[in-house]
N, C-alpha and C. Protein backbone atom coordinates (compact mmCIF):
# COMPACT_ATOMS: atom_id res chain seq x y z
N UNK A 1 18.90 -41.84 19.75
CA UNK A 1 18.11 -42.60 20.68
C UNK A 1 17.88 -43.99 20.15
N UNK A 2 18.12 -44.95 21.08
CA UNK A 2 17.68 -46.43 20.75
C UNK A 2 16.42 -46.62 20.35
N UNK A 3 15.65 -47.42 20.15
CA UNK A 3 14.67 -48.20 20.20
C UNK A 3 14.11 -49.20 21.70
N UNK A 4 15.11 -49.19 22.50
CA UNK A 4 14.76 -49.59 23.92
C UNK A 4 14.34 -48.36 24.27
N UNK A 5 15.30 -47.31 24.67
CA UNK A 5 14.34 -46.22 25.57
C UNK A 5 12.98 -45.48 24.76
N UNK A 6 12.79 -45.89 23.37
CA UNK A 6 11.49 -45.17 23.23
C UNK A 6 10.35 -45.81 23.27
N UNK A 7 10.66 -47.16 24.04
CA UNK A 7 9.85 -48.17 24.25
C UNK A 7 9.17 -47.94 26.38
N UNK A 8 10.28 -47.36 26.62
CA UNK A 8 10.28 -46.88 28.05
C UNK A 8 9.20 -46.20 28.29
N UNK A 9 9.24 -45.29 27.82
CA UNK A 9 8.54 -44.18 28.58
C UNK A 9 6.51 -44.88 27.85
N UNK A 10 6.44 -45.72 27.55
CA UNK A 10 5.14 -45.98 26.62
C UNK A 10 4.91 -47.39 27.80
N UNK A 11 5.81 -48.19 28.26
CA UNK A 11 5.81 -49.08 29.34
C UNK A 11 5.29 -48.69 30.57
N UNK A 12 6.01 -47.81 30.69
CA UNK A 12 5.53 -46.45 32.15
C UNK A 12 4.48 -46.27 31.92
N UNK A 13 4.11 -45.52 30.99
CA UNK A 13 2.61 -45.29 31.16
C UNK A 13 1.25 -45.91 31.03
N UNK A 14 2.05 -47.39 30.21
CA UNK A 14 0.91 -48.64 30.93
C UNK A 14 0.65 -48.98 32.12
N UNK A 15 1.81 -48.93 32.84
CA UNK A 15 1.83 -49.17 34.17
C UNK A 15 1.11 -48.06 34.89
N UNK A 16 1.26 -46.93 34.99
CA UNK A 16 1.27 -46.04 35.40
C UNK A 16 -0.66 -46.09 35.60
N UNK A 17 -1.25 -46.08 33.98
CA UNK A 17 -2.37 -46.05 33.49
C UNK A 17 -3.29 -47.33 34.62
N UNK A 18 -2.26 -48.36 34.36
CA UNK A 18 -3.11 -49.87 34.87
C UNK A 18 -3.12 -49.23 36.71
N UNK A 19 -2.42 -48.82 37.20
CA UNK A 19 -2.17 -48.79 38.74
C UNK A 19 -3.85 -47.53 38.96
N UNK A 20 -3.34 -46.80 38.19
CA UNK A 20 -4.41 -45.62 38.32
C UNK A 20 -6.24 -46.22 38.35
N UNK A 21 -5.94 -47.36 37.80
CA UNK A 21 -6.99 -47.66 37.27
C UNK A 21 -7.10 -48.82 38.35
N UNK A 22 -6.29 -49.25 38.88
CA UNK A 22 -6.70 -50.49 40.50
C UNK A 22 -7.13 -49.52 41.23
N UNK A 23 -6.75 -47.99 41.59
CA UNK A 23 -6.85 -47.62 42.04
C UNK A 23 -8.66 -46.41 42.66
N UNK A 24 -8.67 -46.73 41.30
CA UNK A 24 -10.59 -46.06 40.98
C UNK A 24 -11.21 -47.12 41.52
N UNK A 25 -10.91 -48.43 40.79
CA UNK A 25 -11.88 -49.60 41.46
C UNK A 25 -12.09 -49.31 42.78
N UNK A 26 -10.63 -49.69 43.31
CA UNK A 26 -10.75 -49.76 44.74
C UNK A 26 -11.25 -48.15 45.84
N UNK A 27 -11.24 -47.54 44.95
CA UNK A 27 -12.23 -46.03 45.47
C UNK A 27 -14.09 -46.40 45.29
N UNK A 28 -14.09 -46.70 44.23
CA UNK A 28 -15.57 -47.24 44.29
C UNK A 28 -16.06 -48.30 45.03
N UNK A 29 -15.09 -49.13 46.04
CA UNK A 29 -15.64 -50.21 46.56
C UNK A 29 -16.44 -49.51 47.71
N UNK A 30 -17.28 -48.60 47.96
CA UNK A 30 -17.72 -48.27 48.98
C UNK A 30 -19.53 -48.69 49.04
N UNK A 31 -19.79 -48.58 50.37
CA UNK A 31 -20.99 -48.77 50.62
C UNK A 31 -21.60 -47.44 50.96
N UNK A 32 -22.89 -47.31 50.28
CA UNK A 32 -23.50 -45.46 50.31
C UNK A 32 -25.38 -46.44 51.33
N UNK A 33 -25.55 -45.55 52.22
CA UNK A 33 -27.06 -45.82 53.04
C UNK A 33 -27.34 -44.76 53.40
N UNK A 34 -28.68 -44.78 53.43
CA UNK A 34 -29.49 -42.96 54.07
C UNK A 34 -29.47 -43.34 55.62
N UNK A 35 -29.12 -42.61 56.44
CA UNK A 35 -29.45 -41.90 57.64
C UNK A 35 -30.44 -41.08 57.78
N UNK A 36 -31.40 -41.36 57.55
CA UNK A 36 -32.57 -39.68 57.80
C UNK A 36 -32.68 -39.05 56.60
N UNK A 37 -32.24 -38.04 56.09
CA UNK A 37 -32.23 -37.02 55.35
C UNK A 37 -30.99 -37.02 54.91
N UNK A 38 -29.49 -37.89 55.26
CA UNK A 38 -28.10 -37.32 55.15
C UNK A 38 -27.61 -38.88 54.58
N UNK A 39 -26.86 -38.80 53.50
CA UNK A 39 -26.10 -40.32 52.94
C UNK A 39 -25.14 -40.68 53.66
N UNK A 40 -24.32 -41.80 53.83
CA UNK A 40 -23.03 -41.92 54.33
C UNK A 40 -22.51 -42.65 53.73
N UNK A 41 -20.90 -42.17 53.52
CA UNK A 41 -20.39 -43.54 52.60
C UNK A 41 -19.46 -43.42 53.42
N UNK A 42 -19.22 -45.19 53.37
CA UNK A 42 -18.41 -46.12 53.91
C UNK A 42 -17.38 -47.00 53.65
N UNK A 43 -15.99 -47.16 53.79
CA UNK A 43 -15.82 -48.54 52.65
C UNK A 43 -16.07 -49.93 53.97
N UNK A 44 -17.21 -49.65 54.94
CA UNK A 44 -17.31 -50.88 55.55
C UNK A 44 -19.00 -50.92 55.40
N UNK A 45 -18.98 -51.68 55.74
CA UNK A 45 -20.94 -52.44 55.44
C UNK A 45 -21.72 -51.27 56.72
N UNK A 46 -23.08 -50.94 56.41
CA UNK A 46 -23.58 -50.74 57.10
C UNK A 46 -23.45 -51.31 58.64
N UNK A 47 -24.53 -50.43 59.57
CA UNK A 47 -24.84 -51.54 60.83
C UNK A 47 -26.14 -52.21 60.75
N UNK A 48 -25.98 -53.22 61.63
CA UNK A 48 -27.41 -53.99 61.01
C UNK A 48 -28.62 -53.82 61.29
N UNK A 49 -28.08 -52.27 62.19
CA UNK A 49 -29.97 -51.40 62.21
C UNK A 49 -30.10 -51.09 61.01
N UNK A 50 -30.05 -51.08 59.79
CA UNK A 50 -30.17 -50.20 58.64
C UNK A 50 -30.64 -51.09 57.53
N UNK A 51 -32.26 -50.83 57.53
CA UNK A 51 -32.62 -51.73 56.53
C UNK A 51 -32.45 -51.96 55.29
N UNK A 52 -32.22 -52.86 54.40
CA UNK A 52 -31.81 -52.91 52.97
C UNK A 52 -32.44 -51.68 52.22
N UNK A 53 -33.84 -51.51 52.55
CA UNK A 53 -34.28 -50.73 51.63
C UNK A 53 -33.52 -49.22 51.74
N UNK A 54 -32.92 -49.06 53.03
CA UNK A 54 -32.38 -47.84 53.09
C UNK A 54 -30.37 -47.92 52.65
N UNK A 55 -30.52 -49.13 52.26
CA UNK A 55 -29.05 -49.14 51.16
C UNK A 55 -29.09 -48.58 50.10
N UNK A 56 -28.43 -47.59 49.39
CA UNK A 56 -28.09 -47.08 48.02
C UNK A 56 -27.10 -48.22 47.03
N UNK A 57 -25.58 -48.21 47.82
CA UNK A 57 -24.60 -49.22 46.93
C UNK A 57 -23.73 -49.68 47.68
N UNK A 58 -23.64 -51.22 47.64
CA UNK A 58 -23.03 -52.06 47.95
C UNK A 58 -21.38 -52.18 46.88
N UNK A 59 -20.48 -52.71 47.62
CA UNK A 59 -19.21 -52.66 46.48
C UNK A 59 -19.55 -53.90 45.54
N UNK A 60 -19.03 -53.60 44.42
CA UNK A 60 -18.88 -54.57 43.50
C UNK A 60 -20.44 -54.40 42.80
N UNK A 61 -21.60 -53.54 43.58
CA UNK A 61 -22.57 -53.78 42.71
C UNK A 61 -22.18 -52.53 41.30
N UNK A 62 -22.50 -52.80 40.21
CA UNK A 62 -22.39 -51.43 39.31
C UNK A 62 -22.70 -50.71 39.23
N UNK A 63 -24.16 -50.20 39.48
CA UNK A 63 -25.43 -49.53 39.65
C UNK A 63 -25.94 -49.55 41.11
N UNK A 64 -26.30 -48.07 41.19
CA UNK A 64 -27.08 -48.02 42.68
C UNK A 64 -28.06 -49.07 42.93
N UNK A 65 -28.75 -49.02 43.58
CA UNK A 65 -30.05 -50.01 44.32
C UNK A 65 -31.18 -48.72 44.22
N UNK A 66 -31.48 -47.92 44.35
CA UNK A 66 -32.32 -46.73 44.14
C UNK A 66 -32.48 -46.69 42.60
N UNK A 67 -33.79 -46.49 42.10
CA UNK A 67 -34.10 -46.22 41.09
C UNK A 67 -33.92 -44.67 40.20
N UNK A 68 -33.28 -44.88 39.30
CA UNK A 68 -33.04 -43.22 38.71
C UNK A 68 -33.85 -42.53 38.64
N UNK A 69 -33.78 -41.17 38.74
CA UNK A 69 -34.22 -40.28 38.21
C UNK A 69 -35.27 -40.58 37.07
N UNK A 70 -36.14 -40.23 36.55
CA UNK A 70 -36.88 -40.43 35.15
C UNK A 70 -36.41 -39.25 34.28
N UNK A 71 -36.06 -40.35 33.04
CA UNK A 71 -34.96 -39.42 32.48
C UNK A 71 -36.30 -38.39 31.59
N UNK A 72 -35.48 -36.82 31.14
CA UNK A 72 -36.73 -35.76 30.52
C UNK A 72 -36.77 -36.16 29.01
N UNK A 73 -37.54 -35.75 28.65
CA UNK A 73 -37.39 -35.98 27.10
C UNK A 73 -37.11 -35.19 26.08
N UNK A 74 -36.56 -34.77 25.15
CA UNK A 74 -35.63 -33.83 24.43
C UNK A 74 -36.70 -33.23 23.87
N UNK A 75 -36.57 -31.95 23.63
CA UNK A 75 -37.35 -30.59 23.05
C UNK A 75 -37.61 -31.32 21.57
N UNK A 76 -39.16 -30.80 21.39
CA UNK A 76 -39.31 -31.28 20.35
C UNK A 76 -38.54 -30.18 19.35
N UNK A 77 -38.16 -30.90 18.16
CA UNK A 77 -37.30 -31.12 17.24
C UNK A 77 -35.80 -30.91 17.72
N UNK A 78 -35.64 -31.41 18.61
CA UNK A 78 -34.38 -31.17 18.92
C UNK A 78 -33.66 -32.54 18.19
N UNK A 79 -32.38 -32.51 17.89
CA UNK A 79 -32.02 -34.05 17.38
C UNK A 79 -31.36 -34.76 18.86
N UNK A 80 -31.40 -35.97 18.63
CA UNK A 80 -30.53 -36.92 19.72
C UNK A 80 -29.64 -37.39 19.33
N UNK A 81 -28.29 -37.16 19.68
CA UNK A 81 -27.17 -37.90 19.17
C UNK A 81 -27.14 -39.30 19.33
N UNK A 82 -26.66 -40.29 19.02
CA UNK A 82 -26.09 -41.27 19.01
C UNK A 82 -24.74 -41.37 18.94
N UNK A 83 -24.19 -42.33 20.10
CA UNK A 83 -22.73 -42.97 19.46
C UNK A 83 -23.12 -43.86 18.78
N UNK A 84 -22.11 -43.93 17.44
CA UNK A 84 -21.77 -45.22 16.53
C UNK A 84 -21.67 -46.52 17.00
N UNK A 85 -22.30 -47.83 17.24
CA UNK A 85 -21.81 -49.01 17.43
C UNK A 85 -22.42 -49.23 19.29
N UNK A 86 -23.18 -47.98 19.79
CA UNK A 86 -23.21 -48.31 21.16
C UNK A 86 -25.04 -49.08 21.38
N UNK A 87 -24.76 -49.88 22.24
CA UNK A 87 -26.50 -50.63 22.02
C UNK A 87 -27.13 -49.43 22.67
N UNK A 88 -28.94 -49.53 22.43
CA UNK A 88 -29.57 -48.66 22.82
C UNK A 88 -29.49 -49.09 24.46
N UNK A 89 -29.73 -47.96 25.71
CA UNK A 89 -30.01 -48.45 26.97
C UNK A 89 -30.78 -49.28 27.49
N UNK A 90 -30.63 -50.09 28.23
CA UNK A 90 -31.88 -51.18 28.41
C UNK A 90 -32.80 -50.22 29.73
N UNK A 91 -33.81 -50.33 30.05
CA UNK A 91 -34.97 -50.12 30.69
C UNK A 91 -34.46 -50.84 32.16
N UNK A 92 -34.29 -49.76 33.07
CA UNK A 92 -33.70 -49.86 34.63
C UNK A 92 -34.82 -50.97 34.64
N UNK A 93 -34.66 -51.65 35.35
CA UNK A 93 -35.83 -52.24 36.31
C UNK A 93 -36.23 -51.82 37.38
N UNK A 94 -38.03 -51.84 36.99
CA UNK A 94 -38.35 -51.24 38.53
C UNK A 94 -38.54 -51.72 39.56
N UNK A 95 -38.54 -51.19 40.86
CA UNK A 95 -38.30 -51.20 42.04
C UNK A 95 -39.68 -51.64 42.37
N UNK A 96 -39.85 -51.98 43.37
CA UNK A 96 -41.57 -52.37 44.23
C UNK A 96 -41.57 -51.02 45.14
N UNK A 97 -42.57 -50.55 44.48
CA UNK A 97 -42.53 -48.84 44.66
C UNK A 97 -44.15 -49.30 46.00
N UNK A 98 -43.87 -50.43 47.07
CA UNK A 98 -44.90 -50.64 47.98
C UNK A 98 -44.38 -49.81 49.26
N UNK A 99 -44.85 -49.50 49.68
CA UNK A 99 -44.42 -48.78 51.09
C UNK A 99 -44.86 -49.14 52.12
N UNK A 100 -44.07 -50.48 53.30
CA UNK A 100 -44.51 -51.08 54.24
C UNK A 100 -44.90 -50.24 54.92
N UNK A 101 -44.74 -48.88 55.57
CA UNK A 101 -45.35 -48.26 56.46
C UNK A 101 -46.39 -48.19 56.14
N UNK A 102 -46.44 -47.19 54.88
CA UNK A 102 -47.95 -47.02 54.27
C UNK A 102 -48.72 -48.16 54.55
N UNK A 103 -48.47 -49.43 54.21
CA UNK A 103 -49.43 -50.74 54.28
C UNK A 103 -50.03 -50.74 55.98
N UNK A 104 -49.03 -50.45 56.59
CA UNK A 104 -48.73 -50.90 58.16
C UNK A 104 -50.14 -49.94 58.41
N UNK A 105 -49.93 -48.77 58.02
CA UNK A 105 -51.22 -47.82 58.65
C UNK A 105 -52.34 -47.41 57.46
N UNK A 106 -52.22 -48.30 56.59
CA UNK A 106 -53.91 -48.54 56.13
C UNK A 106 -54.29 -50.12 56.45
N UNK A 107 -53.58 -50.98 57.43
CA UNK A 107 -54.33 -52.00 57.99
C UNK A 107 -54.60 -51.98 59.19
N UNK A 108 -53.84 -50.49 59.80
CA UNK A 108 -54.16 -50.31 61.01
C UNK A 108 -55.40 -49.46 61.16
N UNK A 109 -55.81 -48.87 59.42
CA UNK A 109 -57.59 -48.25 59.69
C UNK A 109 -58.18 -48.70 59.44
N UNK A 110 -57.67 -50.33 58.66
CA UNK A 110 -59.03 -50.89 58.22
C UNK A 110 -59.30 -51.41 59.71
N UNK A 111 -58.30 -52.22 60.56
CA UNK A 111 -58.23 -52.83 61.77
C UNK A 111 -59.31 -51.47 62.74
N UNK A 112 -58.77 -50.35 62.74
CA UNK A 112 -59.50 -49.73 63.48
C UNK A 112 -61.56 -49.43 63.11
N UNK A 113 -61.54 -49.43 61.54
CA UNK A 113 -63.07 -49.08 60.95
C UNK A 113 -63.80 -50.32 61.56
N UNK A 114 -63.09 -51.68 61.33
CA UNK A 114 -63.61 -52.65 61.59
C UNK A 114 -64.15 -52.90 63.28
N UNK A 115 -63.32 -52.03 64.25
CA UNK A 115 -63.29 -52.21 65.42
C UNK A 115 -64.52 -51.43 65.72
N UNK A 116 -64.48 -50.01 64.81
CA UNK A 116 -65.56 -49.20 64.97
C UNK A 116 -67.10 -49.93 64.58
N UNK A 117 -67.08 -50.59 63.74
CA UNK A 117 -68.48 -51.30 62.95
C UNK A 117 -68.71 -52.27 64.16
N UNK A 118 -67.90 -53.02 64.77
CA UNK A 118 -67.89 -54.08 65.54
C UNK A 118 -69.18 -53.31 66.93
N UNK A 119 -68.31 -52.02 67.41
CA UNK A 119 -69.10 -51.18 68.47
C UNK A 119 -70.43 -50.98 68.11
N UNK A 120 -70.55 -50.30 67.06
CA UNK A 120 -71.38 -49.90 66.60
C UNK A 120 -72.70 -51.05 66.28
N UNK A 121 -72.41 -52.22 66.04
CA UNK A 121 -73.26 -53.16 66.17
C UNK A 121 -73.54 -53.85 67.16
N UNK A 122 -72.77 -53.94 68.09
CA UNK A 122 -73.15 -54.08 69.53
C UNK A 122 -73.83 -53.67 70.12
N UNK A 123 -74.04 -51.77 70.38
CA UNK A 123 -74.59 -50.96 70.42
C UNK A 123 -75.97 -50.89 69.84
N UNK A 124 -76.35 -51.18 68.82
CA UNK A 124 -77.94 -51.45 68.01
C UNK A 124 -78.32 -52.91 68.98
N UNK A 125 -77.28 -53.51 69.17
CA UNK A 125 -78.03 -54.83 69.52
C UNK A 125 -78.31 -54.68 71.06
N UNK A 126 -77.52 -54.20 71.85
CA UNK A 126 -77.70 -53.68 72.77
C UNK A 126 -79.39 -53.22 73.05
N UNK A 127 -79.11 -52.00 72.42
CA UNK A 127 -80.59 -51.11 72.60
C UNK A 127 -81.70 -51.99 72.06
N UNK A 128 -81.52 -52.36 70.84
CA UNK A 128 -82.47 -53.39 70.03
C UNK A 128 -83.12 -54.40 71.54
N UNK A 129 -82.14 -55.11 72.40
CA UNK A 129 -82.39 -56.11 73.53
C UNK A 129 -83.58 -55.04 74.29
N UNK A 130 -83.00 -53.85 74.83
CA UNK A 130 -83.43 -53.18 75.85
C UNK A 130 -84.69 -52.87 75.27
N UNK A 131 -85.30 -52.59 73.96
CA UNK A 131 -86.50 -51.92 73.63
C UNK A 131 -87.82 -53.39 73.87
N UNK A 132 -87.02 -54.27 73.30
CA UNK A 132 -87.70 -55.60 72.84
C UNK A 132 -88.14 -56.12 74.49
N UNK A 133 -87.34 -55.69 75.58
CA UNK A 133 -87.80 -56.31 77.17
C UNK A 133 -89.01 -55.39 76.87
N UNK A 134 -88.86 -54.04 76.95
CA UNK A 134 -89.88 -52.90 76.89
C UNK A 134 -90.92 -53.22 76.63
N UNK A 135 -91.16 -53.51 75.39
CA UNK A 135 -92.32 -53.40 74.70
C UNK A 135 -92.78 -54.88 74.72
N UNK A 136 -92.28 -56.34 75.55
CA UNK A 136 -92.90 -57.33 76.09
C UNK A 136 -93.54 -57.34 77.51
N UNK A 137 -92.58 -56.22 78.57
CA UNK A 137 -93.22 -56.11 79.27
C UNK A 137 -94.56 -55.17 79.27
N UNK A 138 -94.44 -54.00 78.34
CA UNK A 138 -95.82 -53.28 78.23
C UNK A 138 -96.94 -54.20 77.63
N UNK A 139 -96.56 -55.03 76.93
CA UNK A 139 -97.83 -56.02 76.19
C UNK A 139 -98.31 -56.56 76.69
N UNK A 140 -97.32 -57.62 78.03
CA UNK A 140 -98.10 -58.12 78.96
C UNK A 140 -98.65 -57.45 79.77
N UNK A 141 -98.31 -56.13 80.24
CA UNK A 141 -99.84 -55.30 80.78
C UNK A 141 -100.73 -54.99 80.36
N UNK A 142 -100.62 -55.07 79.41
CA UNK A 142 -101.99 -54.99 78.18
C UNK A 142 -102.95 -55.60 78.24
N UNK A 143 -101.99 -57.01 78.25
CA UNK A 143 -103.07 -58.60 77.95
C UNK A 143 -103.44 -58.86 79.26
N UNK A 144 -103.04 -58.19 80.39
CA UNK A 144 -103.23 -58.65 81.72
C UNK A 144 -104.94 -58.58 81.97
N UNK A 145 -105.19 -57.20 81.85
CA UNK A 145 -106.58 -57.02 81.71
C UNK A 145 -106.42 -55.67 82.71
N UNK A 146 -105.35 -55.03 83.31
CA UNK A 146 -105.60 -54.13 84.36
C UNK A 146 -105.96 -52.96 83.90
N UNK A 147 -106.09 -51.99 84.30
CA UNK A 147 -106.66 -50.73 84.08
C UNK A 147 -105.38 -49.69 83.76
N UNK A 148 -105.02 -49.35 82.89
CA UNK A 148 -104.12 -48.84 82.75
C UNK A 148 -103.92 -47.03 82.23
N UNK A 149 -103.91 -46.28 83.06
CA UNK A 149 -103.56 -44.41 83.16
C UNK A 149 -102.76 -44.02 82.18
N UNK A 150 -103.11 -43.41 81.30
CA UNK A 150 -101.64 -42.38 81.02
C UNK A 150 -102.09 -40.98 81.05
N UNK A 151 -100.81 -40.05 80.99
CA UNK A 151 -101.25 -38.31 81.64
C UNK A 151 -101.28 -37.35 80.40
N UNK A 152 -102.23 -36.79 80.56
CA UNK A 152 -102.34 -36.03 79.30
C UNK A 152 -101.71 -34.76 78.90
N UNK A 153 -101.34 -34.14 78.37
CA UNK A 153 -100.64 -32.90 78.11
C UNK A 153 -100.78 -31.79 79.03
N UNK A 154 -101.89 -31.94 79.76
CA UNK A 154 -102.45 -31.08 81.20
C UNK A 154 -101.44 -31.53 82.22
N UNK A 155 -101.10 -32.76 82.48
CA UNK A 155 -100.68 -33.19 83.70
C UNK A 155 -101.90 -34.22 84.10
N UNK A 156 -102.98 -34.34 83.41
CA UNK A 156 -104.01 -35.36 84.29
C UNK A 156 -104.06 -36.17 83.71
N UNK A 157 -104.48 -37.09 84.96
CA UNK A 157 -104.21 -38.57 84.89
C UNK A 157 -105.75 -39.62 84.09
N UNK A 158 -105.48 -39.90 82.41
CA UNK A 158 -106.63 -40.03 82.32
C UNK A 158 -106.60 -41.74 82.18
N UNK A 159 -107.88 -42.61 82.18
CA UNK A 159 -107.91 -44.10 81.97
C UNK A 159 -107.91 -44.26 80.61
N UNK A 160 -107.28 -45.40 80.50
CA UNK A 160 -106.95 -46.03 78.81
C UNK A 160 -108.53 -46.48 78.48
N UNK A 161 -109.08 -45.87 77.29
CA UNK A 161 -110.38 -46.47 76.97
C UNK A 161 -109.67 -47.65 76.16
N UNK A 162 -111.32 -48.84 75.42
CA UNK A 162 -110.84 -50.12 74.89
C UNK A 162 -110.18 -49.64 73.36
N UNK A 163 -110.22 -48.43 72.55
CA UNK A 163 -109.63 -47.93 71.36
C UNK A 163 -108.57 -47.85 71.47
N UNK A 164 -107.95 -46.89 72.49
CA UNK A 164 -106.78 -46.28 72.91
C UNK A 164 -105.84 -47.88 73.65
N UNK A 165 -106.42 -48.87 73.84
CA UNK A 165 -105.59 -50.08 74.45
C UNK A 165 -105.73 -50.77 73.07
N UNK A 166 -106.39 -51.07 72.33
CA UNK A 166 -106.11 -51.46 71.23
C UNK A 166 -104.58 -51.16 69.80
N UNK A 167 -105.26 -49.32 70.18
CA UNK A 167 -104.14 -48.97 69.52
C UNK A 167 -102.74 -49.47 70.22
N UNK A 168 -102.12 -48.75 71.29
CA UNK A 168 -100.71 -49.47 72.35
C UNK A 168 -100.91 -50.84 71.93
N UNK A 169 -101.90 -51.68 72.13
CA UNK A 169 -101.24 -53.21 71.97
C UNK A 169 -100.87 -53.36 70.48
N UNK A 170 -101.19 -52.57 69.28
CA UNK A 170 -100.96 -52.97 68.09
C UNK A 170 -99.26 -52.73 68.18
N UNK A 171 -99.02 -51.57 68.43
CA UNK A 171 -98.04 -50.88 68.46
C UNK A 171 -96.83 -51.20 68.89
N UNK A 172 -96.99 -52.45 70.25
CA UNK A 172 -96.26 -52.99 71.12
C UNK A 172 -96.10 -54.36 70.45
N UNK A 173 -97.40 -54.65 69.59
CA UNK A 173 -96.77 -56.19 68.78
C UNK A 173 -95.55 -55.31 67.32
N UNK A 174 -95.71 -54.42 66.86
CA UNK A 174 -95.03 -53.60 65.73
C UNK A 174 -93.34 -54.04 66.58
N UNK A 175 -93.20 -53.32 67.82
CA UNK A 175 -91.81 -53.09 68.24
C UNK A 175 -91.37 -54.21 68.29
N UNK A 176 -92.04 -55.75 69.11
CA UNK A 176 -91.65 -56.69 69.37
C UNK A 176 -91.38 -57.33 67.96
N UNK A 177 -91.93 -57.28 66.88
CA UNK A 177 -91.81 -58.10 65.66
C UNK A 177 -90.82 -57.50 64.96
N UNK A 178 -89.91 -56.42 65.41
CA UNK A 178 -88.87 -55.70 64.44
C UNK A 178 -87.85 -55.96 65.65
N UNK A 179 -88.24 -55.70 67.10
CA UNK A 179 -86.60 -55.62 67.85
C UNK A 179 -86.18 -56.96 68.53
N UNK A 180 -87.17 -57.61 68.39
CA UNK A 180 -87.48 -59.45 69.09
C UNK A 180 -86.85 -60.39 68.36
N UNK A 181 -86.78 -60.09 67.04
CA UNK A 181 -86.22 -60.95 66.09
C UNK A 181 -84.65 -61.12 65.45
N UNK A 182 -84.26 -61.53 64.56
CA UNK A 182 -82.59 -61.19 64.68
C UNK A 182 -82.58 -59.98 63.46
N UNK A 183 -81.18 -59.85 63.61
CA UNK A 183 -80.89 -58.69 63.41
C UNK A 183 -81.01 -58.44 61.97
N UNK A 184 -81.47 -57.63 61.59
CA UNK A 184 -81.95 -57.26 59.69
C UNK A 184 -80.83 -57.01 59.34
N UNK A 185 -80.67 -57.52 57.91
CA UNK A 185 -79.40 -57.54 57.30
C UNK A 185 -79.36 -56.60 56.20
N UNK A 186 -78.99 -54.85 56.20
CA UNK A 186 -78.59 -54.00 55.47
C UNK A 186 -77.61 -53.92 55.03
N UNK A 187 -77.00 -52.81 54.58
CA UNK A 187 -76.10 -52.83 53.95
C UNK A 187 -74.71 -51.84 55.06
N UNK A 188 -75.58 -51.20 56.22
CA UNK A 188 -74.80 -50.59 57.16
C UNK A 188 -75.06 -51.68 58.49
N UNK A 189 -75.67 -52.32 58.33
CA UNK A 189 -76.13 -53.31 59.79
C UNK A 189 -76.92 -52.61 60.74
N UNK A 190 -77.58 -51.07 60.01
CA UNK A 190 -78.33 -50.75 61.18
C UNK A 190 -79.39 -50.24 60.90
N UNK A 191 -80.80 -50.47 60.98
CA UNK A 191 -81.97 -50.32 60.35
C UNK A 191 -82.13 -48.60 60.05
């Protein structure tokens, strides 16, 4: 045997080796995206309903777009191999682990609590208005000077002595000086 043909068959299998190897690349050029629950790979781009975040791998990138797994950690005393000469792994970078939906519907309860507090103070102010006519119009019957009935636990109809009009008018300045005025500032907005 020459020295040309035992050069042959070692040529071939560079070639052979290099083609095999255009050939992986170009198998990995694919694009991987979730559908629901189910992946799809593609070697064409998504459609452009399909939001980035629901891309896995684009071609040419090296690494998925999804964050790994968290790797376990070896039994204690177990040893860890090392290869000779290989750098240690660098630390994936993490992802913005925010979840627009999630955001979307805790601003849609703060939006809603807020809507609720909003009612809810309307409502005090509301009634607060309605008590405060009340108890101005009972005062001015008070101060009027008229003779004024109320019914007693019997059903009968007895006259307000000057004690018993004293007390009501104190009572009626109490309501007006708490529901007449603006609104007291707690810590729920409602007395």
């Amino acid at each position: 045997m020459s020295e040309k043909s035992s050069l042959m068959p070692s040529w071939r299998a560079t070639f052979v080796t290099g083609l095999l190897l255009a050939a992986c690349s170009a198998a990995t050029a694919q694009w991987v995206w979730k559908e629901g629950d189910r992946r799809v790979f593609s070697d064409t781009a998504p459609p452009a309903s399909v939001p980035d975040k629901n891309i896995v791998k684009r071609p040419g990138a090296g690494a998925p777009l999804v964050a790994p797994a968290p790797a376990t950690a070896p039994a204690e005393g177990a040893a860890v191999a090392a290869v000779p000469g290989a750098a240690p792994a660098a630390a994936a970078p993490k992802l913005p682990t925010v979840d627009k939906e999630l955001e979307a519907k805790k601003k849609q309860a703060e939006q809603a609590d807020e809507a609720r507090k909003k009612a809810e103070e309307q409502r005090v102010a509301q009634a607060r208005a309605e008590t405060c006519a009340q108890a101005r119009k009972a005062k001015a019957t008070m101060d009027s000077g008229v003779r004024l009935a109320t019914t007693n636990a019997k059903g009968e109809r007895e006259i307000m002595d000057d004690k018993a009009r004293a007390a009501e008018a104190q009572r009626m300045d109490s309501i007006i000086r708490s529901d007449c005025g603006p609104m007291p500032k707690t810590a729920s907005g409602i007395q």
